[in-house]
Protein backbone atom coordinates (compact mmCIF):
# COMPACT_ATOMS: atom_id res chain seq x y z
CA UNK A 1 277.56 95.16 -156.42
CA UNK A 2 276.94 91.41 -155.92
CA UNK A 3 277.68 89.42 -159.54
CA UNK A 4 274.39 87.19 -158.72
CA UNK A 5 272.35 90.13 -158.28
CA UNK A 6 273.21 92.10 -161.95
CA UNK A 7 272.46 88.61 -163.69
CA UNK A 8 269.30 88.00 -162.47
CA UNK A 9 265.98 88.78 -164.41
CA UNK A 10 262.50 90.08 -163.21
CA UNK A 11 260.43 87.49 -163.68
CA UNK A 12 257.09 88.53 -166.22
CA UNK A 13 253.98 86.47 -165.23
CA UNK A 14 250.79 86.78 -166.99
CA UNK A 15 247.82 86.54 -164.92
CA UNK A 16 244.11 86.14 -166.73
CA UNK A 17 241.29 87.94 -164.46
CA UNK A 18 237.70 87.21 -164.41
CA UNK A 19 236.88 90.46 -163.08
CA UNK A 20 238.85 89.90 -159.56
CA UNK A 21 239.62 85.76 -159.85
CA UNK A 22 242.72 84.77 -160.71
CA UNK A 23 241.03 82.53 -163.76
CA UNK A 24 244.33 81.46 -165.09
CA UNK A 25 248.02 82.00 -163.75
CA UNK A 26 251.66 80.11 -164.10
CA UNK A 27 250.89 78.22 -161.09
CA UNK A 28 247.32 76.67 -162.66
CA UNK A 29 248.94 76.18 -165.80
CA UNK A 30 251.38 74.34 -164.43
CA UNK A 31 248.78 72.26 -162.59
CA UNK A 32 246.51 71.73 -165.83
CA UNK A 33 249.77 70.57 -167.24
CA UNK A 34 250.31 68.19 -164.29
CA UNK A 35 246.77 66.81 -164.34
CA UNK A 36 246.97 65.68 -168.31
CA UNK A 37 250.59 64.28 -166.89
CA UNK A 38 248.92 62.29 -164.02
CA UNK A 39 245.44 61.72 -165.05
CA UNK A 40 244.22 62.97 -161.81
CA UNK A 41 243.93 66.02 -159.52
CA UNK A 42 245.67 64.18 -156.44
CA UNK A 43 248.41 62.71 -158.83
CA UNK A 44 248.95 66.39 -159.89
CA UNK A 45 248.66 67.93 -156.61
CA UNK A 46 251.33 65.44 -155.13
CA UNK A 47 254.06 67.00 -158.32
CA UNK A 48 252.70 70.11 -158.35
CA UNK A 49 253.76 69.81 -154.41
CA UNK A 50 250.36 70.90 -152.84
CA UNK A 51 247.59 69.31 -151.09
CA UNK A 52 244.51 67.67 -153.01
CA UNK A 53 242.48 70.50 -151.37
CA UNK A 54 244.67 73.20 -152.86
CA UNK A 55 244.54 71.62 -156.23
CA UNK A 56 240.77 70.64 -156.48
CA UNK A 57 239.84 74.48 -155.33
CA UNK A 58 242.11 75.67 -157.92
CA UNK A 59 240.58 73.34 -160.47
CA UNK A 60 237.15 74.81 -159.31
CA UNK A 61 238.12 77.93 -159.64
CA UNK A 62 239.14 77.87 -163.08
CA UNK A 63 236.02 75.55 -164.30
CA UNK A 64 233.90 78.91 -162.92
CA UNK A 65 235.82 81.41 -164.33
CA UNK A 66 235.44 79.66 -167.80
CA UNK A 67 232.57 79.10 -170.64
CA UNK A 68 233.23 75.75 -170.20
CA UNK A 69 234.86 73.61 -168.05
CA UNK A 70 238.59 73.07 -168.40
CA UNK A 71 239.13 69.54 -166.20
CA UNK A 72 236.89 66.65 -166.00
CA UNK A 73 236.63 64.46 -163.41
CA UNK A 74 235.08 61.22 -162.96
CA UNK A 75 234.31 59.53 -159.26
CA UNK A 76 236.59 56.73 -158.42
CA UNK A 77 235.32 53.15 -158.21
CA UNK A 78 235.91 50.17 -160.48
CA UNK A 79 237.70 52.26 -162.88
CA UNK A 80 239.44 54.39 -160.47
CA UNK A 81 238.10 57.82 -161.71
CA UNK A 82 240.53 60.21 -162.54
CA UNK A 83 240.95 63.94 -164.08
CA UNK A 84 241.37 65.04 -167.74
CA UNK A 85 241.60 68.41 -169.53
CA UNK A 86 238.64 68.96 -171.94
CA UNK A 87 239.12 70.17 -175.26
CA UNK A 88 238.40 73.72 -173.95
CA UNK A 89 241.03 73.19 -171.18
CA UNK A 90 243.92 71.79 -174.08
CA UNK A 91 242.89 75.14 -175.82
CA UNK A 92 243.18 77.58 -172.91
CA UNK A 93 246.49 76.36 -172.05
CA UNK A 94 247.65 76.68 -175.34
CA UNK A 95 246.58 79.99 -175.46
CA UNK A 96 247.82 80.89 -172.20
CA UNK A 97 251.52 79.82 -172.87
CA UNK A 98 251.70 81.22 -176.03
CA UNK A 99 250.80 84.53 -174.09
CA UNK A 100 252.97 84.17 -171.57
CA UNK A 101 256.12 83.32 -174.06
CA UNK A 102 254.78 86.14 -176.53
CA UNK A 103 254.70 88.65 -172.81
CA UNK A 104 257.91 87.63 -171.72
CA UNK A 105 259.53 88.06 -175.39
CA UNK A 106 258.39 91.52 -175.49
CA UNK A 107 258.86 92.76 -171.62
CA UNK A 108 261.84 90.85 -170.52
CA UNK A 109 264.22 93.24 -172.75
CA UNK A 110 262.77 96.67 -170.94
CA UNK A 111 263.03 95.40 -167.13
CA UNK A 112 265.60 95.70 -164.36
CA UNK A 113 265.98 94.00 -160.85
CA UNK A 114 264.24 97.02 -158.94
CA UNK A 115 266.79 98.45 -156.14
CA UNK A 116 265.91 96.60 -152.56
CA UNK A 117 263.87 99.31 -151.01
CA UNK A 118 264.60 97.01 -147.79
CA UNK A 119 268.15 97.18 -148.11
């Protein structure tokens, strides 16, 4: 058996479902993350690696899927506009990656690399 292979991990993501919508994964954390970072969705999408489009329909997404919404935008202009997370935004990410680490802690111990059924 390869050495690589028996020291790799499965990898536990948390996913947070309004009823079908992905509401809240890794990947929009990490762009929520990225917009407070960059003050802007096209800032974010540019280290997040994706195009504005990509980002803003993900930011969509998750301002639907919530109470409240969890990025602000303003138009640019004179002062440029720009993105922010609300306070509801700074408290579902919170949330979420406390989750996550509190998901991983617990599941990480009880998985193995599953066989390659391809193999």
């Amino acid at each position: 058996m390869n050495m690589s292979a028996t020291r790799r991990r499965p990898r536990v993501r948390v996913r947070i479902l309004a009823e079908s919508v992905i509401a809240l994964g890794p990947g929009k954390a990490d762009l929520l993350e990225a917009i407070d970072k960059a003050g802007s969705i096209s800032g974010a999408a540019r280290e997040a690696g994706m195009s504005y489009r990509r980002a803003w329909i993900l930011v969509d997404t998750m301002n639907a899927c919530f109470t409240k919404p969890l990025v602000s935008t303003a138009k640019g202009g004179a002062d440029h506009g720009g993105a922010r997370l609300t306070p509801t935004g700074r408290q579902v990410l919170t949330r979420y990656r406390r989750l996550a680490a509190l998901v991983e802690k617990s599941f990480s111990p009880l998985l193995r690399m599953p066989p390659r059924l391809s193999e």
